[in-house]
Protein backbone atom coordinates (compact mmCIF):
# COMPACT_ATOMS: atom_id res chain seq x y z
CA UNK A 1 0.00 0.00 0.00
CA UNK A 2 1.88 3.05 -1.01
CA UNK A 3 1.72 6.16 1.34
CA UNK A 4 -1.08 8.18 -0.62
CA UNK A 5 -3.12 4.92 -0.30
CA UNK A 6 -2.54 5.18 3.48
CA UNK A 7 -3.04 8.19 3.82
CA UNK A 8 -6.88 8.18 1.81
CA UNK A 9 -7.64 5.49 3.85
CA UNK A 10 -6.62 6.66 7.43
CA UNK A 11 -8.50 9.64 6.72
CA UNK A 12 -12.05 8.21 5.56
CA UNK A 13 -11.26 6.18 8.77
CA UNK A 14 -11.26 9.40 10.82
CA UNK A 15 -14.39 10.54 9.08
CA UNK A 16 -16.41 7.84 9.32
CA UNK A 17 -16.16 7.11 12.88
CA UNK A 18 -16.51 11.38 13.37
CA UNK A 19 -19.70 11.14 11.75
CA UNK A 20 -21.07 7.69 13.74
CA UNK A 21 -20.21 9.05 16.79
CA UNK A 22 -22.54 11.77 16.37
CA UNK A 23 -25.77 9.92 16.45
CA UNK A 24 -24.84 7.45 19.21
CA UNK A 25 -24.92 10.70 21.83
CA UNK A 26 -27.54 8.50 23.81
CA UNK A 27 -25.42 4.89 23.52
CA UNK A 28 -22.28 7.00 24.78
CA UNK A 29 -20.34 3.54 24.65
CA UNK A 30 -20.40 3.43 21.43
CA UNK A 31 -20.21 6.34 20.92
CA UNK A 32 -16.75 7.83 23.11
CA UNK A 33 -15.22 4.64 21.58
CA UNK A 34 -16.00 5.82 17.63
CA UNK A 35 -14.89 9.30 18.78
CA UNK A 36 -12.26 8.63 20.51
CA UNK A 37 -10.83 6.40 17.58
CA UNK A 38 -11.33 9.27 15.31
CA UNK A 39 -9.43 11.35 17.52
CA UNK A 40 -6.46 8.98 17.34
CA UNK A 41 -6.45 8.20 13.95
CA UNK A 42 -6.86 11.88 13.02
CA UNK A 43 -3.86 12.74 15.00
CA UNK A 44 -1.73 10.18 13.32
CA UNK A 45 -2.50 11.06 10.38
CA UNK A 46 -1.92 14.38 10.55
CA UNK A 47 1.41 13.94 12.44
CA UNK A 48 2.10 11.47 9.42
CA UNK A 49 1.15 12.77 6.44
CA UNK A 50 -0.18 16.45 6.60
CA UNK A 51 -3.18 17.84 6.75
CA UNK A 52 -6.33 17.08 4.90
CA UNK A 53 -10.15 18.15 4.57
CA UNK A 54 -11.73 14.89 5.84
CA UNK A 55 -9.41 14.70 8.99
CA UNK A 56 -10.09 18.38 9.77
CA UNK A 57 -13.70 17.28 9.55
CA UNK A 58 -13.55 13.81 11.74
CA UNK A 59 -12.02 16.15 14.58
CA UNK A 60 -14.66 18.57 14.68
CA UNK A 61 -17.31 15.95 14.79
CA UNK A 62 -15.35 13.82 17.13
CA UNK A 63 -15.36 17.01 19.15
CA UNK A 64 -18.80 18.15 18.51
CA UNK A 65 -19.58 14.61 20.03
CA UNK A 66 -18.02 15.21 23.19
CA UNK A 67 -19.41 18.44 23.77
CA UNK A 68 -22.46 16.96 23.39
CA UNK A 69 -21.77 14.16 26.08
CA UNK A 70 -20.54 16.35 28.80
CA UNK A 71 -23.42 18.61 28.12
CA UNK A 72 -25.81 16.02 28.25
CA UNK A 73 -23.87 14.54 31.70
CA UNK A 74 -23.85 17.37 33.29
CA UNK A 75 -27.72 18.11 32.62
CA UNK A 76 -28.43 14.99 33.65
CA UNK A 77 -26.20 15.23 37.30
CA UNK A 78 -28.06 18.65 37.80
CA UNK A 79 -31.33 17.26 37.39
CA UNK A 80 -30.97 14.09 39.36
CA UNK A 81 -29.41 16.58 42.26
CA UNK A 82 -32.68 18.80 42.18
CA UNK A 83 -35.04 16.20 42.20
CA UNK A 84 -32.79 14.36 44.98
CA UNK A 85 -32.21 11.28 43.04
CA UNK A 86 -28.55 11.43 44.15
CA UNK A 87 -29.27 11.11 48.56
């Protein structure tokens, strides 16, 4: 596989799992582990060969993802503490 190859492939990797981490918000196992692989491959990739559109674009959905999930945690801890769910 020459480096180009690699490179193509590594990033529709990153971009893929950005985008199907998105709608698994709610099955947050699934989805921190498709984000967090898109994190990692997009970081090796760009270390390795450069930047590129479709890495830029698995980060920011990677990260759009995980903004989501601490939002949604942190609703959900203030809630259960004002309804006294927590005690």
């Amino acid at each position: 596989m020459t480096p180009e190859q690699l490179n193509k492939l590594l990033s529709a990797l990153c971009l893929v799992c950005g985008i199907l981490a998105l709608p698994f918000v709610c099955y947050w196992y699934v989805g921190m582990v498709l984000a967090v692989v898109s994190i990692a491959l997009g970081i090796y990739t760009w270390r390795r060969f450069g930047r590129d559109r479709m890495i830029i674009a698995g980060l920011i959905c990677s990260g759009l993802y995980i903004i989501f999930f601490v939002l949604i945690a942190v609703s959900m801890g203030m809630y259960y503490s004002m309804i006294g769910l927590g005690r």
